[in-house]
Protein backbone atom coordinates (compact mmCIF):
# COMPACT_ATOMS: atom_id res chain seq x y z
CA UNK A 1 67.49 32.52 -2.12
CA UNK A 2 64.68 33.09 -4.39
CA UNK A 3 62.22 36.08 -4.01
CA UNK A 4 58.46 35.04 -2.93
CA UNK A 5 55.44 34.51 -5.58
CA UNK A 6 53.46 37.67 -5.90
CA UNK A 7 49.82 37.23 -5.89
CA UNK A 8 48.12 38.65 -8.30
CA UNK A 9 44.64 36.69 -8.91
CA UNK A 10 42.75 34.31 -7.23
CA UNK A 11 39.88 31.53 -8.09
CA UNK A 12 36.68 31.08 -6.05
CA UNK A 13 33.60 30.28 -6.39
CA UNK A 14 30.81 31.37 -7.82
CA UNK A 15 32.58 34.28 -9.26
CA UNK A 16 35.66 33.03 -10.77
CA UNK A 17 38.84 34.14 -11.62
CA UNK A 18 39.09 37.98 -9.70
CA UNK A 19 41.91 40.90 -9.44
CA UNK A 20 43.54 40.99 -5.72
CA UNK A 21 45.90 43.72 -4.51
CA UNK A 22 49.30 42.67 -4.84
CA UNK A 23 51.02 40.80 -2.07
CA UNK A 24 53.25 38.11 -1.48
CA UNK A 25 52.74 34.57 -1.28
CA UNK A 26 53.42 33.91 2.20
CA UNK A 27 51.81 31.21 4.34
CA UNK A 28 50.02 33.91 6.22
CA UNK A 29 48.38 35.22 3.24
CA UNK A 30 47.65 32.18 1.91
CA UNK A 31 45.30 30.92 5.00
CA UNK A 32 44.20 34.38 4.61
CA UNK A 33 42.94 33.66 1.24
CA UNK A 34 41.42 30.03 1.44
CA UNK A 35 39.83 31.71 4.81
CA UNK A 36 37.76 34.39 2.27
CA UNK A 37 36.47 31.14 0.21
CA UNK A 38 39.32 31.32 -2.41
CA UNK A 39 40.64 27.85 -3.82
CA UNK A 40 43.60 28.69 -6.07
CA UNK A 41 45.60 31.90 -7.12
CA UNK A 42 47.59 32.99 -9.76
CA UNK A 43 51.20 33.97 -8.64
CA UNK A 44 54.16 35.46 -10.47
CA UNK A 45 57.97 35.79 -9.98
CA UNK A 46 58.97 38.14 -12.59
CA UNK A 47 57.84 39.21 -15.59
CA UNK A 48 56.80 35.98 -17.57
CA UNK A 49 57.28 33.29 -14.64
CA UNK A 50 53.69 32.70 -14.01
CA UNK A 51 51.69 29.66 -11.89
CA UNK A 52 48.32 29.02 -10.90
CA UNK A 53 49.13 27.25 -6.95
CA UNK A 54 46.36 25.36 -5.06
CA UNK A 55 45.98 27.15 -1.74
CA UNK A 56 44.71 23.85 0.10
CA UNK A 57 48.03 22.12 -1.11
CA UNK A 58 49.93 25.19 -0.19
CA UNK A 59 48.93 26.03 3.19
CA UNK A 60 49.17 22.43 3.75
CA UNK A 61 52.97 21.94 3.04
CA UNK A 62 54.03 25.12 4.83
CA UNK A 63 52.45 24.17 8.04
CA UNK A 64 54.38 21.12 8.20
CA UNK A 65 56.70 19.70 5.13
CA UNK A 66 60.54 20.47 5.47
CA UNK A 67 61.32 19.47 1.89
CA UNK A 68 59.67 20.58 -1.09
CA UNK A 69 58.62 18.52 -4.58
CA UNK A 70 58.69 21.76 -6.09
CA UNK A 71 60.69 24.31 -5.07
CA UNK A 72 59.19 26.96 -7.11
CA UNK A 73 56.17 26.68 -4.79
CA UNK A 74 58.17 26.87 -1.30
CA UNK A 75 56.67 29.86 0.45
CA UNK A 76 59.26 32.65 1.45
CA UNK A 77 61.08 32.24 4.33
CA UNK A 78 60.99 28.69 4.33
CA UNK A 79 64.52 26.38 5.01
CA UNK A 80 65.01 23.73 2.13
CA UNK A 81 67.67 21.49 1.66
């Protein structure tokens, strides 16, 4: 099993691209996040593993997809076959 995303920026706007607190990408904090206006953040696993993640298309899958197109994206916690 793979370790969750760590959140580390996230879009909205007006404003733009701002520094969050550290925390994991977890379904929770992703409704969290769209709920405060934000649209996208920038998440990392590791050093140099790096993605900017829609939180519409995010918080979408988790609430109801089983299988994931990307599994990279698959919140924590999540079964997958």
């Amino acid at each position: 099993m793979t370790r969750p995303r760590t959140v580390t920026h996230a879009y909205r706007m007006p404003g733009g691209w701002e520094d969050l607190p550290h925390r994991p990408l977890t379904p929770e904090n992703a409704r969290a996040l769209r709920d405060e206006g934000y649209t996208l953040v920038r998440a990392r696993r590791g050093f140099v593993n790096s993605k900017e993640l829609s939180l519409t298309l995010y918080t979408q899958q988790s609430a109801g997809a089983t299988q994931w197109p990307d599994s990279d994206i698959r919140p924590s916690g999540s079964s997958a076959a």
